[in-house]
PDB file of N, CA and C in Angstrom:
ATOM      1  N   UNK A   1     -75.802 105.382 105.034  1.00  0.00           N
ATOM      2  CA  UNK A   1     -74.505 105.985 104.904  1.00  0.00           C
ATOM      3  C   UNK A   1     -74.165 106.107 103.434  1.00  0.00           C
ATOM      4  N   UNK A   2     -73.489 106.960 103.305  1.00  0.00           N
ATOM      5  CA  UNK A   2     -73.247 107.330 101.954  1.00  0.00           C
ATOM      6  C   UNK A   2     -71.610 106.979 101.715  1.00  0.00           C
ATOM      7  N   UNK A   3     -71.241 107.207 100.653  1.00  0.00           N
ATOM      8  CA  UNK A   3     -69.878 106.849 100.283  1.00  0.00           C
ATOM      9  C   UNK A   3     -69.581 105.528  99.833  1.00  0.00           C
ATOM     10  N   UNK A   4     -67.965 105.235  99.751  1.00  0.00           N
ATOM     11  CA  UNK A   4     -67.999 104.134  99.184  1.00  0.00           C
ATOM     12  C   UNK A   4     -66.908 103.424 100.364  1.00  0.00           C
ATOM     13  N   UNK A   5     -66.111 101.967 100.090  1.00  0.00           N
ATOM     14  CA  UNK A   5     -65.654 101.246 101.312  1.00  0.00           C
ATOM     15  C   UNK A   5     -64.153 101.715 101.061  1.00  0.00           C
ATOM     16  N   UNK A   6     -63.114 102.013 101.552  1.00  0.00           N
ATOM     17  CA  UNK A   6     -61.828 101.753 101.102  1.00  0.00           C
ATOM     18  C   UNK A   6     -61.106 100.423 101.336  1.00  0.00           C
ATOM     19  N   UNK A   7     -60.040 100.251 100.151  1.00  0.00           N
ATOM     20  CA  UNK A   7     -59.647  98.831 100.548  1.00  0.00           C
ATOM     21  C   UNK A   7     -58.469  98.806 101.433  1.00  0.00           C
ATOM     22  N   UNK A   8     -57.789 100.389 101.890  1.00  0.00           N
ATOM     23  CA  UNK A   8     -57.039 100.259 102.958  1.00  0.00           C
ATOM     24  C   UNK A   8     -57.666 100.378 104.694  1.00  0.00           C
ATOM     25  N   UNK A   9     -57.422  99.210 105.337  1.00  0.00           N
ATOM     26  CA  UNK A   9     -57.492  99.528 106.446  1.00  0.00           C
ATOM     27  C   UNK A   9     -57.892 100.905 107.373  1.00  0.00           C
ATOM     28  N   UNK A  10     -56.910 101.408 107.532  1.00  0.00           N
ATOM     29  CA  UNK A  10     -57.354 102.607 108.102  1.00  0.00           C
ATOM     30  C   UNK A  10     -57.446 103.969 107.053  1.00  0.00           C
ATOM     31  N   UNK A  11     -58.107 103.992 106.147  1.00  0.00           N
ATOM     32  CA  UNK A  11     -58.560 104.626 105.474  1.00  0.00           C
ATOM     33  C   UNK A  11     -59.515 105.339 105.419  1.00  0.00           C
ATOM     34  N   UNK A  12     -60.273 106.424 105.751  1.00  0.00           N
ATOM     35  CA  UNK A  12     -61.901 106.969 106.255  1.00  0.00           C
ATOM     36  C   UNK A  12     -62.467 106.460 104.845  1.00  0.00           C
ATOM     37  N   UNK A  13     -63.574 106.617 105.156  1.00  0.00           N
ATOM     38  CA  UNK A  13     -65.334 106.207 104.072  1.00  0.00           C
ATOM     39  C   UNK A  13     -65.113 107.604 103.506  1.00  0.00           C
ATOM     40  N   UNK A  14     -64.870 107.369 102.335  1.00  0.00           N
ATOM     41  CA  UNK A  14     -65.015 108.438 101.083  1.00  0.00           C
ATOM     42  C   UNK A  14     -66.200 109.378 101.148  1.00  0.00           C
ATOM     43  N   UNK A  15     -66.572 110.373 100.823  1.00  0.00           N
ATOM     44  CA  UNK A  15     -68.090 110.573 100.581  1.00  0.00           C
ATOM     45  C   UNK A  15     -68.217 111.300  99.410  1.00  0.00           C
ATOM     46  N   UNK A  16     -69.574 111.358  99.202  1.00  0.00           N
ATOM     47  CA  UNK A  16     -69.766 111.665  97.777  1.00  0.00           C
ATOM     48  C   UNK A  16     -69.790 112.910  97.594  1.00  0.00           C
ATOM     49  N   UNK A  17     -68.759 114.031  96.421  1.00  0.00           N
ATOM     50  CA  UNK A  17     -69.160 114.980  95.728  1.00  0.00           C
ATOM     51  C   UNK A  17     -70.335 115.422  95.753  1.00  0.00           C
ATOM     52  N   UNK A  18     -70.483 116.297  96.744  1.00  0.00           N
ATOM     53  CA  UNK A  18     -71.918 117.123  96.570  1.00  0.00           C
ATOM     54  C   UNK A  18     -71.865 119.165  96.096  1.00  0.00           C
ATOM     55  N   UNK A  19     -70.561 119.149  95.449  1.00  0.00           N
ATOM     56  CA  UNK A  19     -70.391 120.452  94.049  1.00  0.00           C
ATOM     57  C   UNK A  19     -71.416 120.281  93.388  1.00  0.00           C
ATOM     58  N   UNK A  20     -71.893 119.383  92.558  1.00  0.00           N
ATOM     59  CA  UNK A  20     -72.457 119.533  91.344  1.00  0.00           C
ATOM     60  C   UNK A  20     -74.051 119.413  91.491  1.00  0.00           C
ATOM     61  N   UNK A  21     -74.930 118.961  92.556  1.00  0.00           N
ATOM     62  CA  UNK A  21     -75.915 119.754  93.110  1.00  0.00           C
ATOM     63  C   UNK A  21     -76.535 118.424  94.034  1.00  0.00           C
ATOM     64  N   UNK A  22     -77.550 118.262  94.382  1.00  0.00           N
ATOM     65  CA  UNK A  22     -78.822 117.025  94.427  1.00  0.00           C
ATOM     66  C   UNK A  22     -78.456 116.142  93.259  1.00  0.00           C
ATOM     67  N   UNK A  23     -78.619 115.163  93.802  1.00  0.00           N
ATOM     68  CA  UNK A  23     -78.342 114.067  92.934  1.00  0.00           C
ATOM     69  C   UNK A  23     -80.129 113.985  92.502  1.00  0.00           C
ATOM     70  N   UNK A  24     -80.887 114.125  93.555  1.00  0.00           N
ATOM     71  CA  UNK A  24     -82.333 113.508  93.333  1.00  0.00           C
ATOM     72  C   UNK A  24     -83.408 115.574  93.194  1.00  0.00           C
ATOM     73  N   UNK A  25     -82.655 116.033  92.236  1.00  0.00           N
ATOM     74  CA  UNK A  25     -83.276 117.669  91.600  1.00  0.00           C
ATOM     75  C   UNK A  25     -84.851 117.200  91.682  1.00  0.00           C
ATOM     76  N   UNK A  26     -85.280 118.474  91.638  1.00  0.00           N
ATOM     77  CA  UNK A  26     -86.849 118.389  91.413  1.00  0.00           C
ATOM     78  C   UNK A  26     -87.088 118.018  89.922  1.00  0.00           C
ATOM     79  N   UNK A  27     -86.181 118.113  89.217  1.00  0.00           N
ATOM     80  CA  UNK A  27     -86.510 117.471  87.674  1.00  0.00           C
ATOM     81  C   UNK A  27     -86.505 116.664  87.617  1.00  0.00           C
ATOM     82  N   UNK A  28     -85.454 115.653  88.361  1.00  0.00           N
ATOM     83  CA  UNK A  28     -85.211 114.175  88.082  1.00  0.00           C
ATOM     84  C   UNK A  28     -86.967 113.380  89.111  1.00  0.00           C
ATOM     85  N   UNK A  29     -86.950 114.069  89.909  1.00  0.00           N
ATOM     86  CA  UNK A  29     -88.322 113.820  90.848  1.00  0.00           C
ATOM     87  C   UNK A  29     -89.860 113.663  90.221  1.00  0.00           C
ATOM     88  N   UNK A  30     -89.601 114.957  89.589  1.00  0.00           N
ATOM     89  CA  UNK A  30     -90.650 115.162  88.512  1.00  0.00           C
ATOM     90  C   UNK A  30     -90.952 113.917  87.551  1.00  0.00           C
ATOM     91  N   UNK A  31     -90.043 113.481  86.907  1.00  0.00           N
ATOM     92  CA  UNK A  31     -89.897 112.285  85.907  1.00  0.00           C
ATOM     93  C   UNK A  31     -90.591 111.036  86.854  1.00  0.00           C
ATOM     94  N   UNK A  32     -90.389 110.811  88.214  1.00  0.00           N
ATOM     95  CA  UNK A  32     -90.485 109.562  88.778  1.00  0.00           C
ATOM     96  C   UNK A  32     -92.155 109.970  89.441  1.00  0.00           C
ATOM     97  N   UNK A  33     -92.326 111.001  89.498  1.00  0.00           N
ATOM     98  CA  UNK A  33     -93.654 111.081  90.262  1.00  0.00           C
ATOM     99  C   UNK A  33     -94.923 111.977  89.303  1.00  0.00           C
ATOM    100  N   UNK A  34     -94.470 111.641  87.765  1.00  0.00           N
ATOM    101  CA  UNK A  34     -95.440 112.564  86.894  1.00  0.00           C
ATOM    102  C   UNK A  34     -96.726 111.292  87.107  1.00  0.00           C
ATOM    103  N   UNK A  35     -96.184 109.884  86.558  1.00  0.00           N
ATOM    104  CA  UNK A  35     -97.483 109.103  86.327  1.00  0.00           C
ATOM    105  C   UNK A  35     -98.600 109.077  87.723  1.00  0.00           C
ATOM    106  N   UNK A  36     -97.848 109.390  88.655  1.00  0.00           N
ATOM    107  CA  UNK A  36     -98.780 109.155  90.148  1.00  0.00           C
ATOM    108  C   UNK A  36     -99.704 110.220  90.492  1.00  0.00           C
ATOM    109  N   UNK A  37     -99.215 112.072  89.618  1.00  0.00           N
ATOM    110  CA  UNK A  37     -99.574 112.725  89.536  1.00  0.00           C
ATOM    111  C   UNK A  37    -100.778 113.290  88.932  1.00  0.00           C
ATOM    112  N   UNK A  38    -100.449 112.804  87.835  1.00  0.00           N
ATOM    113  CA  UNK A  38    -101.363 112.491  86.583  1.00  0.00           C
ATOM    114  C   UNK A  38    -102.934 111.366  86.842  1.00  0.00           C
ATOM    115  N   UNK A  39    -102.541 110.545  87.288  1.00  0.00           N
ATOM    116  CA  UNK A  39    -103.426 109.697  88.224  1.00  0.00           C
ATOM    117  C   UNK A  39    -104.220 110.211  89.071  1.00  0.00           C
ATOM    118  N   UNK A  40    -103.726 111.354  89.954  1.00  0.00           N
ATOM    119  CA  UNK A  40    -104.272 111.505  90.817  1.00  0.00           C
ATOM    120  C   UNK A  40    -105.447 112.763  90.817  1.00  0.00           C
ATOM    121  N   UNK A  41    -104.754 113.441  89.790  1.00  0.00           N
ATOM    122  CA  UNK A  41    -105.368 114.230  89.016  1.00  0.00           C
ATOM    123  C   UNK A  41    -106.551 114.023  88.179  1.00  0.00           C
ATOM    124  N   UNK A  42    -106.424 113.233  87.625  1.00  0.00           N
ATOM    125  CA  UNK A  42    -107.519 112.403  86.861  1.00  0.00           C
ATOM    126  C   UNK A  42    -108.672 112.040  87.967  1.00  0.00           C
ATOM    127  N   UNK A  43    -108.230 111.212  88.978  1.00  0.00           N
ATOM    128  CA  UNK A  43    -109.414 110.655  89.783  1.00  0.00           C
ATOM    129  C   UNK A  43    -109.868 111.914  90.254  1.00  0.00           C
ATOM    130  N   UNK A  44    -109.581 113.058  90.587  1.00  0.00           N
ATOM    131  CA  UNK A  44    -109.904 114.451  91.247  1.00  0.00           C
ATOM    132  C   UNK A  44    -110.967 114.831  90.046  1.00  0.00           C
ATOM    133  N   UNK A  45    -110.131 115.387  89.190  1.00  0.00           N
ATOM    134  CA  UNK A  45    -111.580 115.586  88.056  1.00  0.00           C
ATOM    135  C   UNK A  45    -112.465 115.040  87.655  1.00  0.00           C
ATOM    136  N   UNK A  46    -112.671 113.483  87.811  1.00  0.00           N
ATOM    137  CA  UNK A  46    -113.570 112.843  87.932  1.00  0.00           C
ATOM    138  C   UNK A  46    -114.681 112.947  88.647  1.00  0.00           C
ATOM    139  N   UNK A  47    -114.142 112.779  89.781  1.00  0.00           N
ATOM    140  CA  UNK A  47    -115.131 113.349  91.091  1.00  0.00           C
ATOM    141  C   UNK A  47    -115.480 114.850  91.039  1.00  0.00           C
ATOM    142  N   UNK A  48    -114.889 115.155  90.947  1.00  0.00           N
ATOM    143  CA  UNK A  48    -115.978 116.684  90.780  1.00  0.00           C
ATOM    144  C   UNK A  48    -116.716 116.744  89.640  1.00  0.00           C
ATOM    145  N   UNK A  49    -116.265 116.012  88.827  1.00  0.00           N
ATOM    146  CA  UNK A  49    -117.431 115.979  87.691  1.00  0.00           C
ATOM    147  C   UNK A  49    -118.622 115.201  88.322  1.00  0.00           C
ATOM    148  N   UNK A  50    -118.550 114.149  88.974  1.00  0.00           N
ATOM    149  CA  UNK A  50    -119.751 113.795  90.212  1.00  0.00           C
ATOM    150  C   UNK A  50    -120.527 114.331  90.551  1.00  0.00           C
ATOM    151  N   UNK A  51    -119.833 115.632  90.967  1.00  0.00           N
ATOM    152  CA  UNK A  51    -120.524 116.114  92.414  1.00  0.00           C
ATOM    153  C   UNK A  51    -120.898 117.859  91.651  1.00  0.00           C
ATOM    154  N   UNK A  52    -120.792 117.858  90.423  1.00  0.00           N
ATOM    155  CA  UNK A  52    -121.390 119.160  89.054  1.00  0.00           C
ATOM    156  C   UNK A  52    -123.204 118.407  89.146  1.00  0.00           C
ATOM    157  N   UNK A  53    -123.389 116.953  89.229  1.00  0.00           N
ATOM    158  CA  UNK A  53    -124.529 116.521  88.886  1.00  0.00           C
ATOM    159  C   UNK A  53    -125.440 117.147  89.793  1.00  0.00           C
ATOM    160  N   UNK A  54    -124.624 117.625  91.366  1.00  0.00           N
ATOM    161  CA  UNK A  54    -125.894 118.227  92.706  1.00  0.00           C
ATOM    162  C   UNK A  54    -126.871 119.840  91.773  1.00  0.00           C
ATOM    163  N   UNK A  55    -125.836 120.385  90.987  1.00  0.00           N
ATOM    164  CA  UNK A  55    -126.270 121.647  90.532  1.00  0.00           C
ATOM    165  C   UNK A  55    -126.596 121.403  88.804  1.00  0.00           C
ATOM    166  N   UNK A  56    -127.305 120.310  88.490  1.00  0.00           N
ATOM    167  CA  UNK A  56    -127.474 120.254  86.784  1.00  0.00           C
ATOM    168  C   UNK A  56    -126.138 120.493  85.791  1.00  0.00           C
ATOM    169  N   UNK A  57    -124.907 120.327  86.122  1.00  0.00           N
ATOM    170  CA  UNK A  57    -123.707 120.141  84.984  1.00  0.00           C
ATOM    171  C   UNK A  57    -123.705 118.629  84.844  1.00  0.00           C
ATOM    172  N   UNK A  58    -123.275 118.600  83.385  1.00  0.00           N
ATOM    173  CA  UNK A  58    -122.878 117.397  82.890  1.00  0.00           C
ATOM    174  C   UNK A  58    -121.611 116.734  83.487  1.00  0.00           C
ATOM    175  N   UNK A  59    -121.837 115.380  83.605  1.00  0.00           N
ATOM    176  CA  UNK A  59    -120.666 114.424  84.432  1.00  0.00           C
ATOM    177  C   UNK A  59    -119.584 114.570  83.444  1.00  0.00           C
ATOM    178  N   UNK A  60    -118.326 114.325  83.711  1.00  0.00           N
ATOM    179  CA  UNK A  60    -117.044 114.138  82.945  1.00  0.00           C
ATOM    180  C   UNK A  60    -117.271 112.885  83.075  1.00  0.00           C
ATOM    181  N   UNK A  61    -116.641 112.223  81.906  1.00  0.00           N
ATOM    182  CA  UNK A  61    -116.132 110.792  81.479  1.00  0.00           C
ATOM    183  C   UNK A  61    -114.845 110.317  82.160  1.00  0.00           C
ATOM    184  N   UNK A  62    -115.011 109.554  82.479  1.00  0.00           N
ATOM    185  CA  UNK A  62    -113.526 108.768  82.747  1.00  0.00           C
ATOM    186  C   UNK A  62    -112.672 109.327  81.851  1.00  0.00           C
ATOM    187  N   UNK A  63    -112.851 109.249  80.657  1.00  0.00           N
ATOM    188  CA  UNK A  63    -111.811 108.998  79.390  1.00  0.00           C
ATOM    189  C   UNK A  63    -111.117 110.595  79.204  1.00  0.00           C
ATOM    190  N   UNK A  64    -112.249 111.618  79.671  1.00  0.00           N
ATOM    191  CA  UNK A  64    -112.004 113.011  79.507  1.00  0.00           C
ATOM    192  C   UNK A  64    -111.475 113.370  80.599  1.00  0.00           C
ATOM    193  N   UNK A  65    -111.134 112.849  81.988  1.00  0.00           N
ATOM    194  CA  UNK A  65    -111.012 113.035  82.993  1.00  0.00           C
ATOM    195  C   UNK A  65    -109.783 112.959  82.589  1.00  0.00           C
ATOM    196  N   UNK A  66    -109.098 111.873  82.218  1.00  0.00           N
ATOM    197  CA  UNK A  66    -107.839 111.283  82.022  1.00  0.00           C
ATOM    198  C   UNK A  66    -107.152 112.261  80.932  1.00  0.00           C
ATOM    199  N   UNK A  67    -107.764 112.793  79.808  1.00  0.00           N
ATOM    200  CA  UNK A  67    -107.212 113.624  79.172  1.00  0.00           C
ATOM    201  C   UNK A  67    -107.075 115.228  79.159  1.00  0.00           C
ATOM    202  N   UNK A  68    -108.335 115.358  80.011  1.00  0.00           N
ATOM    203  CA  UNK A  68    -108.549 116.629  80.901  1.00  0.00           C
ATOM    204  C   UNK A  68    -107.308 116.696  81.935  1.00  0.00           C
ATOM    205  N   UNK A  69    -106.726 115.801  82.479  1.00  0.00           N
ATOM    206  CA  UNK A  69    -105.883 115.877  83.382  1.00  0.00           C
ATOM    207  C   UNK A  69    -104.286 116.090  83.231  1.00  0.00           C
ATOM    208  N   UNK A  70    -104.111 115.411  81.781  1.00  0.00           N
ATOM    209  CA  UNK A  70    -102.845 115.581  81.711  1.00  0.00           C
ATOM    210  C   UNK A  70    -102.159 117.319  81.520  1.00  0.00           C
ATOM    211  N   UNK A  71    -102.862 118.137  80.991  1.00  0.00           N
ATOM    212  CA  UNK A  71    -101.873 119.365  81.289  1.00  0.00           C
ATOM    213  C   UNK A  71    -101.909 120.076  82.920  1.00  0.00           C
ATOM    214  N   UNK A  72    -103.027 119.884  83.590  1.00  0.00           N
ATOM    215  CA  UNK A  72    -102.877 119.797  84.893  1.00  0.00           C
ATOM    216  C   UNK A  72    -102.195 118.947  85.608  1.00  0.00           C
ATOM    217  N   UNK A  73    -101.348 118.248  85.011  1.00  0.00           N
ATOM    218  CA  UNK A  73    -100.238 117.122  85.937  1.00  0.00           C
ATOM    219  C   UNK A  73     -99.162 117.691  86.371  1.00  0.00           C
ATOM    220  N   UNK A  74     -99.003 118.987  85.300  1.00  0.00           N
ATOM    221  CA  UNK A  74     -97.624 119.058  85.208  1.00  0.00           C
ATOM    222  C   UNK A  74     -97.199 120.245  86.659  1.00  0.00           C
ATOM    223  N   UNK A  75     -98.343 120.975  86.554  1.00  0.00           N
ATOM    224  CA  UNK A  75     -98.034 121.496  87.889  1.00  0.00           C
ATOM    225  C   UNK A  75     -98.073 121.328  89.484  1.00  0.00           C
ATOM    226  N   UNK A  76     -98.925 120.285  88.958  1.00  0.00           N
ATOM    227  CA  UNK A  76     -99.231 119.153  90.269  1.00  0.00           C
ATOM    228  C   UNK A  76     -98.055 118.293  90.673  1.00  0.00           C
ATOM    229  N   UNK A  77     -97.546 117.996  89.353  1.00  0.00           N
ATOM    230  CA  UNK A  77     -96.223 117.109  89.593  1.00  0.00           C
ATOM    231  C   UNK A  77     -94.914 118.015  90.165  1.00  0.00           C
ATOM    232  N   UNK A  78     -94.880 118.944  89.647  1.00  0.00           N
ATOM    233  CA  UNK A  78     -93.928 120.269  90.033  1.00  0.00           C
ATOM    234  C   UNK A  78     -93.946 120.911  91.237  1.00  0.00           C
ATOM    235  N   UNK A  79     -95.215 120.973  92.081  1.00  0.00           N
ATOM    236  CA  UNK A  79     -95.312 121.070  93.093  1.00  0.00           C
ATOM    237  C   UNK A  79     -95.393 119.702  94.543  1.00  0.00           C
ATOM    238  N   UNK A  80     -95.395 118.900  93.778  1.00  0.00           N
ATOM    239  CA  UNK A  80     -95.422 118.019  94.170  1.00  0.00           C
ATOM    240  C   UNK A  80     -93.690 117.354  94.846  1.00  0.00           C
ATOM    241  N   UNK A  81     -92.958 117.365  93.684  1.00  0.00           N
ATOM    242  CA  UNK A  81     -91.363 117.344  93.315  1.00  0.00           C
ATOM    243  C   UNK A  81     -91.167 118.221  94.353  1.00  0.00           C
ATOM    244  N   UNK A  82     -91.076 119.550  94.343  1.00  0.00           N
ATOM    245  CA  UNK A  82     -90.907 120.771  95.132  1.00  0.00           C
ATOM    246  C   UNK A  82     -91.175 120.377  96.304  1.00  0.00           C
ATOM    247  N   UNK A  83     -92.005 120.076  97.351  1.00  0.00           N
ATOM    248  CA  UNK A  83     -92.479 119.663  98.661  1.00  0.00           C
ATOM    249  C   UNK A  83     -91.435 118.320  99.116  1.00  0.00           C
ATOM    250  N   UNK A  84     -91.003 117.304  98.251  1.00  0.00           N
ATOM    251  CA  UNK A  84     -90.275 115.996  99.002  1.00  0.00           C
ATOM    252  C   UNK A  84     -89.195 116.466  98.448  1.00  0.00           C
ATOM    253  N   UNK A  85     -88.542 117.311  97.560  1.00  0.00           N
ATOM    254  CA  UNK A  85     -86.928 117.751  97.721  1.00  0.00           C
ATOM    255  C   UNK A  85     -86.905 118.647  98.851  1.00  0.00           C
ATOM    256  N   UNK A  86     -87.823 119.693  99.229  1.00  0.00           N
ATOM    257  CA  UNK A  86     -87.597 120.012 100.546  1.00  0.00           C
ATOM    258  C   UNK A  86     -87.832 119.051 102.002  1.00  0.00           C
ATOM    259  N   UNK A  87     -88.245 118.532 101.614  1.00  0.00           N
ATOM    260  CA  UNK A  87     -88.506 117.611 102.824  1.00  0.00           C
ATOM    261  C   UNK A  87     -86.901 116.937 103.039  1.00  0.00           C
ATOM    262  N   UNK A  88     -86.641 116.606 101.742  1.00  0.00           N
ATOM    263  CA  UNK A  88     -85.296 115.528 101.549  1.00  0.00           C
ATOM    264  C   UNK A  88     -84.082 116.792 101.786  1.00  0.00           C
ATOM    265  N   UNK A  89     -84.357 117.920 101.715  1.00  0.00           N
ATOM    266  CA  UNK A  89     -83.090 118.416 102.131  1.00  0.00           C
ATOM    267  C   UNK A  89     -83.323 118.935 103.860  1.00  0.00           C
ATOM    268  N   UNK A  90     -84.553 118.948 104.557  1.00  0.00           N
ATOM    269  CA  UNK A  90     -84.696 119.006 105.622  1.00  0.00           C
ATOM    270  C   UNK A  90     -84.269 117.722 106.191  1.00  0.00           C
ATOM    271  N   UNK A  91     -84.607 116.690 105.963  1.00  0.00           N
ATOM    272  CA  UNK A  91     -83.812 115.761 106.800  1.00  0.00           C
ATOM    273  C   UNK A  91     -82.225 115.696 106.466  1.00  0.00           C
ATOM    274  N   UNK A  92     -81.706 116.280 105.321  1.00  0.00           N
ATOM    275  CA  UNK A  92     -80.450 116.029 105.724  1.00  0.00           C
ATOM    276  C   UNK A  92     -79.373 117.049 106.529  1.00  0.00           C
ATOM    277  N   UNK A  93     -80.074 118.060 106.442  1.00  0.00           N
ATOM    278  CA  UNK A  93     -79.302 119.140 107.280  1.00  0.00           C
ATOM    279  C   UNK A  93     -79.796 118.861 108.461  1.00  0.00           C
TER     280      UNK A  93
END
């Protein structure tokens, strides 16, 4: 439940101002789910750098994986954000 308690008796449960948008935006989402993104991203390019060895390409490094990954986070994370704010506004309607 949302809102806050009143201290009169028969008073209804306040609720919260929802004018000014999502409290939980895909930006603010973004911020909380970049490092998991980024992570996950990394272990992905890793492994396919693995699996380059079936056809003679050189393996990626851990270390390049990890730095290979970070400008690919960001859209991963963005789409990522995008999918659980819709989810989060499907359960509330």
């Amino acid at each position: 439940m949302s809102g806050t308690k009143s201290h009169s008796l028969k008073a209804p449960v306040t609720e919260i101002d929802t004018n000014e948008g999502p409290y939980w935006s895909v930006q603010r989402l973004s911020i909380w789910f970049f490092p998991f993104a980024w992570g996950a991203v990394a272990i992905n390019l890793f492994l396919i750098g693995l699996m380059w060895q079936a056809i003679d390409l050189p393996v990626i490094a851990p270390v390049a994986a990890i730095l290979l990954s970070f400008p690919l986070a960001f859209p991963a994370t963005w789409a990522c954000a995008r999918w659980i704010r819709g989810l989060m506004d499907e359960a509330e309607g």
